[in-house]
PDB file of N, CA and C in Angstrom:
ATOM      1  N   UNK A   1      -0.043  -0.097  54.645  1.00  0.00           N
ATOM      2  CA  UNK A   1      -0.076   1.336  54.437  1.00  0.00           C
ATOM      3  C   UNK A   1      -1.398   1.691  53.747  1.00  0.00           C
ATOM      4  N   UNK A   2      -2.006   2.567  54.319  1.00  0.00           N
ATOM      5  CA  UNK A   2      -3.417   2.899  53.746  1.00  0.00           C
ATOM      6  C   UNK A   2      -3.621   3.935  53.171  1.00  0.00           C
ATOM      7  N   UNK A   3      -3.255   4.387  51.660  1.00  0.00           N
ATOM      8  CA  UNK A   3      -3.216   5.965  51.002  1.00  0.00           C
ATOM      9  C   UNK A   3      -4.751   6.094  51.040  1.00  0.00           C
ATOM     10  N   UNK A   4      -4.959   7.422  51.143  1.00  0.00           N
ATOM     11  CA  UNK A   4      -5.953   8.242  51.121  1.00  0.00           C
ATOM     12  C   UNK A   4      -6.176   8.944  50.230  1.00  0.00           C
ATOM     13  N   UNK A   5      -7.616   9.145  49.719  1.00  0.00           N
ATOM     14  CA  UNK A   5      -8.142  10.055  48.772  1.00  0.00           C
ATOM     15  C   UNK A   5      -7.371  11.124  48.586  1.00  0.00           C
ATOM     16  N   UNK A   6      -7.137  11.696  49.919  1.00  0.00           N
ATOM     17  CA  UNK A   6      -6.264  13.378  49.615  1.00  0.00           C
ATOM     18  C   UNK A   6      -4.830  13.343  49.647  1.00  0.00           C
ATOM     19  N   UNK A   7      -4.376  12.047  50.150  1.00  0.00           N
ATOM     20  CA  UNK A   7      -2.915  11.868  49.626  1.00  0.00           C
ATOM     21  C   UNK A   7      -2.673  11.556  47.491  1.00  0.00           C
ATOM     22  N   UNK A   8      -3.684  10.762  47.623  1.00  0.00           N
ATOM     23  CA  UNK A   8      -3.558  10.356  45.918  1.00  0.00           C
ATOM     24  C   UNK A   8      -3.583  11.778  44.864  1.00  0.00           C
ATOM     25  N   UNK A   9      -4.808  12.722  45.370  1.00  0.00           N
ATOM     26  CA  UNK A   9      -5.149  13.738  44.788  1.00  0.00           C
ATOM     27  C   UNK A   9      -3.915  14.766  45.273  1.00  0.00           C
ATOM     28  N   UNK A  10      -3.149  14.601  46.351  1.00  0.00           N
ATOM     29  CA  UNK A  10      -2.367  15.381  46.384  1.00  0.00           C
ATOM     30  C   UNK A  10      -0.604  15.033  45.995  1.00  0.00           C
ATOM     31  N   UNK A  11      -0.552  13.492  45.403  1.00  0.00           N
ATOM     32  CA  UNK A  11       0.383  13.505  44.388  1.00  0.00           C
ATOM     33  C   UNK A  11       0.068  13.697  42.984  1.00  0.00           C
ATOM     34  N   UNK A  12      -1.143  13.495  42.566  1.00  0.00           N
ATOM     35  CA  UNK A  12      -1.693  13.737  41.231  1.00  0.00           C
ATOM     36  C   UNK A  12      -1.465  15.273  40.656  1.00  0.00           C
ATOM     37  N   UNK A  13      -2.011  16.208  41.510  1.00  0.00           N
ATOM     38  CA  UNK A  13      -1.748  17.706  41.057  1.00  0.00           C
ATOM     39  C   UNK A  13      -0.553  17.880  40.496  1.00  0.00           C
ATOM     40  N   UNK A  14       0.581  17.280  41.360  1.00  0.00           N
ATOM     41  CA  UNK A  14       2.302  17.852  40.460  1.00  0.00           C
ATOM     42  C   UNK A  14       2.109  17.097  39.170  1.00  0.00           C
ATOM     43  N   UNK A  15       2.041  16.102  39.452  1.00  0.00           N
ATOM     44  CA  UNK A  15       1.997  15.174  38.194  1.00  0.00           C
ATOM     45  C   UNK A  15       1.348  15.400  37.120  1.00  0.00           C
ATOM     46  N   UNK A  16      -0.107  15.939  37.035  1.00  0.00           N
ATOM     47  CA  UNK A  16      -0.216  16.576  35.854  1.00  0.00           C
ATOM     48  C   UNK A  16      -0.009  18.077  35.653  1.00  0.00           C
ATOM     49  N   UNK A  17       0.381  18.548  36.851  1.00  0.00           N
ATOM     50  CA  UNK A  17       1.021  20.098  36.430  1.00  0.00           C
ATOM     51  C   UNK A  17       2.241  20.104  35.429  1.00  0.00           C
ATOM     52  N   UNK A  18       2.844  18.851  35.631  1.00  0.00           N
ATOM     53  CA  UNK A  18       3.975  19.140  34.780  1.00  0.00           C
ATOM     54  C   UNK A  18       4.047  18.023  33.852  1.00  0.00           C
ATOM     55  N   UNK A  19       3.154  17.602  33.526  1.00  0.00           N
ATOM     56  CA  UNK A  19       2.426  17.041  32.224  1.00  0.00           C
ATOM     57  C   UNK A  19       1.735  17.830  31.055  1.00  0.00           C
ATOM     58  N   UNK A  20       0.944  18.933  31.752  1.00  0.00           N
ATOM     59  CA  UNK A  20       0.257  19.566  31.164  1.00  0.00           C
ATOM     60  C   UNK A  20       1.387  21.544  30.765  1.00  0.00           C
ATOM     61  N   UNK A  21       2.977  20.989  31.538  1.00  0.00           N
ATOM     62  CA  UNK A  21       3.376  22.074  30.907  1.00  0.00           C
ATOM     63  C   UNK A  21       4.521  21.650  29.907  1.00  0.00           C
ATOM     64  N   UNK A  22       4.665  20.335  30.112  1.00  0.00           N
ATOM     65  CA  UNK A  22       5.452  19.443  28.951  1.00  0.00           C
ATOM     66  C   UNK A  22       4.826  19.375  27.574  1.00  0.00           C
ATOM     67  N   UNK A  23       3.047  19.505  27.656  1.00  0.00           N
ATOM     68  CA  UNK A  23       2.902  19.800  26.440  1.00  0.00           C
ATOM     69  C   UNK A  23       2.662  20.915  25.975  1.00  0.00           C
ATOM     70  N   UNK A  24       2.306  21.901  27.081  1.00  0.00           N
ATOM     71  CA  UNK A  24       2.537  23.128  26.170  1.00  0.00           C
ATOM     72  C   UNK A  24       3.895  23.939  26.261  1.00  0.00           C
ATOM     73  N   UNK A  25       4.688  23.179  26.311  1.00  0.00           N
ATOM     74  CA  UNK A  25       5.800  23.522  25.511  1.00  0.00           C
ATOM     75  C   UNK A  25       6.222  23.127  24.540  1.00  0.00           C
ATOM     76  N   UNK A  26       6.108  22.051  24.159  1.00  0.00           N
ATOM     77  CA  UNK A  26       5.747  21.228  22.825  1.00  0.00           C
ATOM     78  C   UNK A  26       4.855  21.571  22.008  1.00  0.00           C
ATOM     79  N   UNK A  27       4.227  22.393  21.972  1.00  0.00           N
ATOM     80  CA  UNK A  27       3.182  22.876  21.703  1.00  0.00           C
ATOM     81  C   UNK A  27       3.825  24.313  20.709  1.00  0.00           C
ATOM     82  N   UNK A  28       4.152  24.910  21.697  1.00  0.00           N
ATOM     83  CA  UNK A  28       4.945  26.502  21.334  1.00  0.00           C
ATOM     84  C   UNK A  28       6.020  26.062  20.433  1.00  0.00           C
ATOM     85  N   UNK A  29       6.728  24.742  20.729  1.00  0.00           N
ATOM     86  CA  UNK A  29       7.679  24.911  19.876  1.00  0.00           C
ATOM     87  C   UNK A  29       7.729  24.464  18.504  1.00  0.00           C
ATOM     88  N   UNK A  30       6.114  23.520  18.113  1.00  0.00           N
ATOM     89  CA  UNK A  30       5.997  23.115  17.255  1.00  0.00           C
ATOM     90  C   UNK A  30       5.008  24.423  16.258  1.00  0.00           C
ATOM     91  N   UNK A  31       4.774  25.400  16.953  1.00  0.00           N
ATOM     92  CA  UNK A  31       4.062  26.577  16.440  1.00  0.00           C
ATOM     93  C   UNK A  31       5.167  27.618  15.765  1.00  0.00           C
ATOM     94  N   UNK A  32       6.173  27.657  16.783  1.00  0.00           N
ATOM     95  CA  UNK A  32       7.226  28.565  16.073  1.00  0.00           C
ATOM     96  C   UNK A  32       7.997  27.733  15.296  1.00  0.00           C
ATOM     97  N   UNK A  33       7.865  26.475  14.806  1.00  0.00           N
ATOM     98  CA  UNK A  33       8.492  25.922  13.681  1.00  0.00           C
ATOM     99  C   UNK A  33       7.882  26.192  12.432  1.00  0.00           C
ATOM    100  N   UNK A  34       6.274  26.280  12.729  1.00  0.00           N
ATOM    101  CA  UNK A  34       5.196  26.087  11.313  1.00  0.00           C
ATOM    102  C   UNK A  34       5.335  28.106  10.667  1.00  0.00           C
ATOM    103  N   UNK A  35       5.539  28.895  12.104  1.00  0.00           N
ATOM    104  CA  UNK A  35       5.777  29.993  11.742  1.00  0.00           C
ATOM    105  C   UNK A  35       7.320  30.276  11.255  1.00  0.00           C
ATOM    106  N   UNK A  36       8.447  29.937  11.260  1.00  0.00           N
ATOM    107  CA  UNK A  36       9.356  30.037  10.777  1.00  0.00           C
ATOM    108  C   UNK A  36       9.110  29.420   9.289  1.00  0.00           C
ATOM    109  N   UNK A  37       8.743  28.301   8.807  1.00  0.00           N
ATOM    110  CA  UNK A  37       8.489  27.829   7.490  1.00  0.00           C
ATOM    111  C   UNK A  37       7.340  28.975   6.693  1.00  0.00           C
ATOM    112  N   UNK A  38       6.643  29.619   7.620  1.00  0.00           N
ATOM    113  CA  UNK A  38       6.144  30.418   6.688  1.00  0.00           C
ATOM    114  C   UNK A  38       6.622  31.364   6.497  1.00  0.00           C
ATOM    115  N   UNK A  39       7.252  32.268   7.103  1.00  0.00           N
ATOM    116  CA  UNK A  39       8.104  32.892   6.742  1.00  0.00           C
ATOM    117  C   UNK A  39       9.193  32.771   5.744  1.00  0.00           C
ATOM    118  N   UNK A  40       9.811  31.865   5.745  1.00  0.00           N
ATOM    119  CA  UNK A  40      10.652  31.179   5.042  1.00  0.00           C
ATOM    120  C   UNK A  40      10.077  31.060   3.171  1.00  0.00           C
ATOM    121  N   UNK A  41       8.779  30.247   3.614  1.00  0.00           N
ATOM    122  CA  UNK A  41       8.055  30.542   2.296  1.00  0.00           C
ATOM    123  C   UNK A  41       7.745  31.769   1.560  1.00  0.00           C
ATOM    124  N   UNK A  42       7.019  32.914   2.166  1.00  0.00           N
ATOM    125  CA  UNK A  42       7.263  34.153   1.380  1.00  0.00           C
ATOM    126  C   UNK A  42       8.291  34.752   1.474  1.00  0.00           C
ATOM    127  N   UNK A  43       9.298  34.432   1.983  1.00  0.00           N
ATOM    128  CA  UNK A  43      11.221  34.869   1.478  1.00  0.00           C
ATOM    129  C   UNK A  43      10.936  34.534   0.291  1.00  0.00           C
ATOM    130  N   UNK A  44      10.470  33.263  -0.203  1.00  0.00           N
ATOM    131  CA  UNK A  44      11.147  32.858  -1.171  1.00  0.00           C
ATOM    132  C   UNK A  44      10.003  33.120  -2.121  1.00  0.00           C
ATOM    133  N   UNK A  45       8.624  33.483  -2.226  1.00  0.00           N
ATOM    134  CA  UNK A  45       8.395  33.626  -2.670  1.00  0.00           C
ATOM    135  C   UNK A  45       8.604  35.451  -3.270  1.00  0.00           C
ATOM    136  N   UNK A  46       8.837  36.331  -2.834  1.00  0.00           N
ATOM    137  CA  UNK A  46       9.155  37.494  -3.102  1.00  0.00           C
ATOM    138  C   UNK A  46      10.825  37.362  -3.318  1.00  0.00           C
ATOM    139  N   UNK A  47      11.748  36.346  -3.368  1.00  0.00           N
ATOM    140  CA  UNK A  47      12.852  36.241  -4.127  1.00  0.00           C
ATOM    141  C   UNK A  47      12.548  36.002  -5.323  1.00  0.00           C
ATOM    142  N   UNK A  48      11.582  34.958  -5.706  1.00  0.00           N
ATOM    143  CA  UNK A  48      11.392  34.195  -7.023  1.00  0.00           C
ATOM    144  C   UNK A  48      11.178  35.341  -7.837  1.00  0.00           C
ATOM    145  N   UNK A  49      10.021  35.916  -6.987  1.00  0.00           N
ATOM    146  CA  UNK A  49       9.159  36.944  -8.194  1.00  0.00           C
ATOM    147  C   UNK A  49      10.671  38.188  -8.637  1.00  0.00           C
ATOM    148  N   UNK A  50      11.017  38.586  -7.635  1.00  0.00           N
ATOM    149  CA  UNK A  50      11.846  39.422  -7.978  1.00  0.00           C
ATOM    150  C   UNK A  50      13.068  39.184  -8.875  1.00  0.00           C
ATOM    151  N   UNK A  51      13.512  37.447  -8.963  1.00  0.00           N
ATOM    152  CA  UNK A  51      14.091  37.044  -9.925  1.00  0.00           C
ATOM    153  C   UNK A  51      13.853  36.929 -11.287  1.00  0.00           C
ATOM    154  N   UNK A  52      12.027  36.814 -11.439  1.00  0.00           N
ATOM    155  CA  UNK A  52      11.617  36.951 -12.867  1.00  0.00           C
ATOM    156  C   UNK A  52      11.357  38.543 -13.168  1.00  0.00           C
ATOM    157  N   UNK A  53      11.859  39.162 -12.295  1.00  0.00           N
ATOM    158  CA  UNK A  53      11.551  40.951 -12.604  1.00  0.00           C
ATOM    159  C   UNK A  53      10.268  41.209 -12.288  1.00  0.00           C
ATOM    160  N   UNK A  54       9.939  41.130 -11.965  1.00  0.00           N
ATOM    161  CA  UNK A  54       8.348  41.359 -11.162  1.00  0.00           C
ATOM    162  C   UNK A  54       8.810  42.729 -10.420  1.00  0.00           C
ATOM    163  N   UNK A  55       8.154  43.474 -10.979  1.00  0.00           N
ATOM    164  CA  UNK A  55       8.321  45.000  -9.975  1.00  0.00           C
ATOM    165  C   UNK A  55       7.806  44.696  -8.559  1.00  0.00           C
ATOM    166  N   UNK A  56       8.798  45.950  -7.823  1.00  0.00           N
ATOM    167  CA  UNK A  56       8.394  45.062  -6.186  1.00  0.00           C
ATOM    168  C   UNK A  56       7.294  45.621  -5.871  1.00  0.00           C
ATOM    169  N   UNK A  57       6.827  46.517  -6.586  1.00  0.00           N
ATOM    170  CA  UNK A  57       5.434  47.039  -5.500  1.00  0.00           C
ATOM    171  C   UNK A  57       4.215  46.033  -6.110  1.00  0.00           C
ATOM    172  N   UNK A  58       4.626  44.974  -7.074  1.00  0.00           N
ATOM    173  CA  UNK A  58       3.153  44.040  -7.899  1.00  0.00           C
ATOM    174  C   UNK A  58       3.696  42.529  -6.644  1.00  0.00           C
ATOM    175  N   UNK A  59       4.913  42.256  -6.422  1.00  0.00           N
ATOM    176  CA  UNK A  59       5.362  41.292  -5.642  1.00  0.00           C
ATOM    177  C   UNK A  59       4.624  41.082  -4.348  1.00  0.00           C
ATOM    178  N   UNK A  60       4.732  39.705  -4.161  1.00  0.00           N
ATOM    179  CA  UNK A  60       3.466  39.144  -3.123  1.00  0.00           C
ATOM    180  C   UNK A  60       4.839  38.485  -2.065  1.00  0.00           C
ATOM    181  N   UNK A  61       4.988  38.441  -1.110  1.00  0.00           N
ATOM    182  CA  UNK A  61       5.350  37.739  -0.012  1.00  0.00           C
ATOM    183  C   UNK A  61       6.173  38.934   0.366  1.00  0.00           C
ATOM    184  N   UNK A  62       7.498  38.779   1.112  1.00  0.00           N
ATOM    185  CA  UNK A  62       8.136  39.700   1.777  1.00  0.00           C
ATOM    186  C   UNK A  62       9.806  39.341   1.685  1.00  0.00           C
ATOM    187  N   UNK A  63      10.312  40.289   1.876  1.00  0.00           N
ATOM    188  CA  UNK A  63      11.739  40.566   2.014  1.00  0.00           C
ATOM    189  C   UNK A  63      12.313  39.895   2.856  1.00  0.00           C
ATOM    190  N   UNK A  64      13.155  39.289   3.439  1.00  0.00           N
ATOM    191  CA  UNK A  64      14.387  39.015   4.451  1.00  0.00           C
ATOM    192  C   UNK A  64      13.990  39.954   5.465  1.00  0.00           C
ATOM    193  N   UNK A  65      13.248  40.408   6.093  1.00  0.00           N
ATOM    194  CA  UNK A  65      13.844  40.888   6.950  1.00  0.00           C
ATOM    195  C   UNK A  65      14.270  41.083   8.620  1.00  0.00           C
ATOM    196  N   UNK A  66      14.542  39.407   9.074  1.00  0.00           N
ATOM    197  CA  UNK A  66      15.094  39.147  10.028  1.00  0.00           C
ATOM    198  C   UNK A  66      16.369  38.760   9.280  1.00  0.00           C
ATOM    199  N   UNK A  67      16.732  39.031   8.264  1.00  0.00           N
ATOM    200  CA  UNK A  67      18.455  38.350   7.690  1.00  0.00           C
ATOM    201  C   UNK A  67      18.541  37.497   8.198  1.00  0.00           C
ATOM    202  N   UNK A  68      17.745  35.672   7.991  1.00  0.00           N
ATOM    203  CA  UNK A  68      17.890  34.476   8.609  1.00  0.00           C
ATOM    204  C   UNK A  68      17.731  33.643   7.603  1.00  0.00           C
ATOM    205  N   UNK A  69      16.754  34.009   6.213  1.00  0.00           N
ATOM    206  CA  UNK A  69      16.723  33.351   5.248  1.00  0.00           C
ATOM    207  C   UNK A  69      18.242  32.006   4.954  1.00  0.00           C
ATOM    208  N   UNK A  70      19.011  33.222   4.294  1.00  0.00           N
ATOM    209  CA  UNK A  70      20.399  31.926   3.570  1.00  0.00           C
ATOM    210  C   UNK A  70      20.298  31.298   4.627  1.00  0.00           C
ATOM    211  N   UNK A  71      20.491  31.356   5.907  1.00  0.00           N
ATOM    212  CA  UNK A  71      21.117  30.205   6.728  1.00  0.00           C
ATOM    213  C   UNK A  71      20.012  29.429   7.054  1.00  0.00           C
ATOM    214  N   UNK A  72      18.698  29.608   7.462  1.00  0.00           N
ATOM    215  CA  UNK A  72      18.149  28.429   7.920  1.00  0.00           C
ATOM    216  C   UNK A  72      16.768  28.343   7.344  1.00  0.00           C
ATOM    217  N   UNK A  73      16.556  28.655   6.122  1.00  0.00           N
ATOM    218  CA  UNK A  73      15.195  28.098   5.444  1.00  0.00           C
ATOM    219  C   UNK A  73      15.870  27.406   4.104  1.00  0.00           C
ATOM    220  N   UNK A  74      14.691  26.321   3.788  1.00  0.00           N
ATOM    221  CA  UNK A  74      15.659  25.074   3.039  1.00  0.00           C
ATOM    222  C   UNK A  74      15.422  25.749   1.998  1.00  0.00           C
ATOM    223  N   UNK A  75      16.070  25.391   1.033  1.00  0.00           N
ATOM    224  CA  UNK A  75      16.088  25.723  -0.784  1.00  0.00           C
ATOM    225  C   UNK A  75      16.448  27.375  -0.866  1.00  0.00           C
ATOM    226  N   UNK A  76      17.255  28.449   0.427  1.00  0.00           N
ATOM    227  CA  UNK A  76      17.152  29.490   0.132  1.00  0.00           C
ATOM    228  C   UNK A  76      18.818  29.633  -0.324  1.00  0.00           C
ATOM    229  N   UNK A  77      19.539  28.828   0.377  1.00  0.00           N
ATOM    230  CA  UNK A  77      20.673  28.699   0.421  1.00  0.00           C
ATOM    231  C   UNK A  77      21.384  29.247  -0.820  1.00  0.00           C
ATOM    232  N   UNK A  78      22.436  29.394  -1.381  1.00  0.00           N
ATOM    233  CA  UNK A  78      23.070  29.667  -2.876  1.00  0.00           C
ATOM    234  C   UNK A  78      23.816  28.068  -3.060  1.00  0.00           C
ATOM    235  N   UNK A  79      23.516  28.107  -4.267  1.00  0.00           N
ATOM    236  CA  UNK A  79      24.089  26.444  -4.742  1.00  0.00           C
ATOM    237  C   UNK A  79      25.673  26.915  -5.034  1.00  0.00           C
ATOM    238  N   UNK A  80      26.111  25.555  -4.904  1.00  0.00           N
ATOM    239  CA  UNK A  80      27.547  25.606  -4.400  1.00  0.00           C
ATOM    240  C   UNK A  80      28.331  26.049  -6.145  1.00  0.00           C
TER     241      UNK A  80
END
């Protein structure tokens, strides 16, 4: 059997088409992880402050407001 240049090049194309969308999906999903932790981080940092009384208009990070904090950013939780 004798493969050819344009047979090789024409199994190669799928093959890295869906190589190259395996990582950018891996990609996206490791981006909306680093963006959920930041978020997560100024939750908590505009909880803290507001726990030591820090008036909110001097307060630095932001509010809850996707209401996702308690459940899925670490240390936001209420201790048992």
């Amino acid at each position: 059997m004798n493969i050819t240049q344009k047979q090789i090049l024409g199994m190669s194309v799928p093959v890295l088409f869906i190589a190259a969308m395996a990582w950018a999906g891996n990609t996206d999903y490791a981006e909306a992880e680093r963006e959920h932790l930041r978020y997560c981080e100024r939750v908590a940092q505009f909880e803290a402050q507001a726990a030591r009384g820090i008036p909110i208009e001097q307060r630095q990070g932001h509010r809850d407001h996707k209401g996702v904090a308690a459940e899925t950013c670490p240390g936001m939780r209420p201790a048992p």
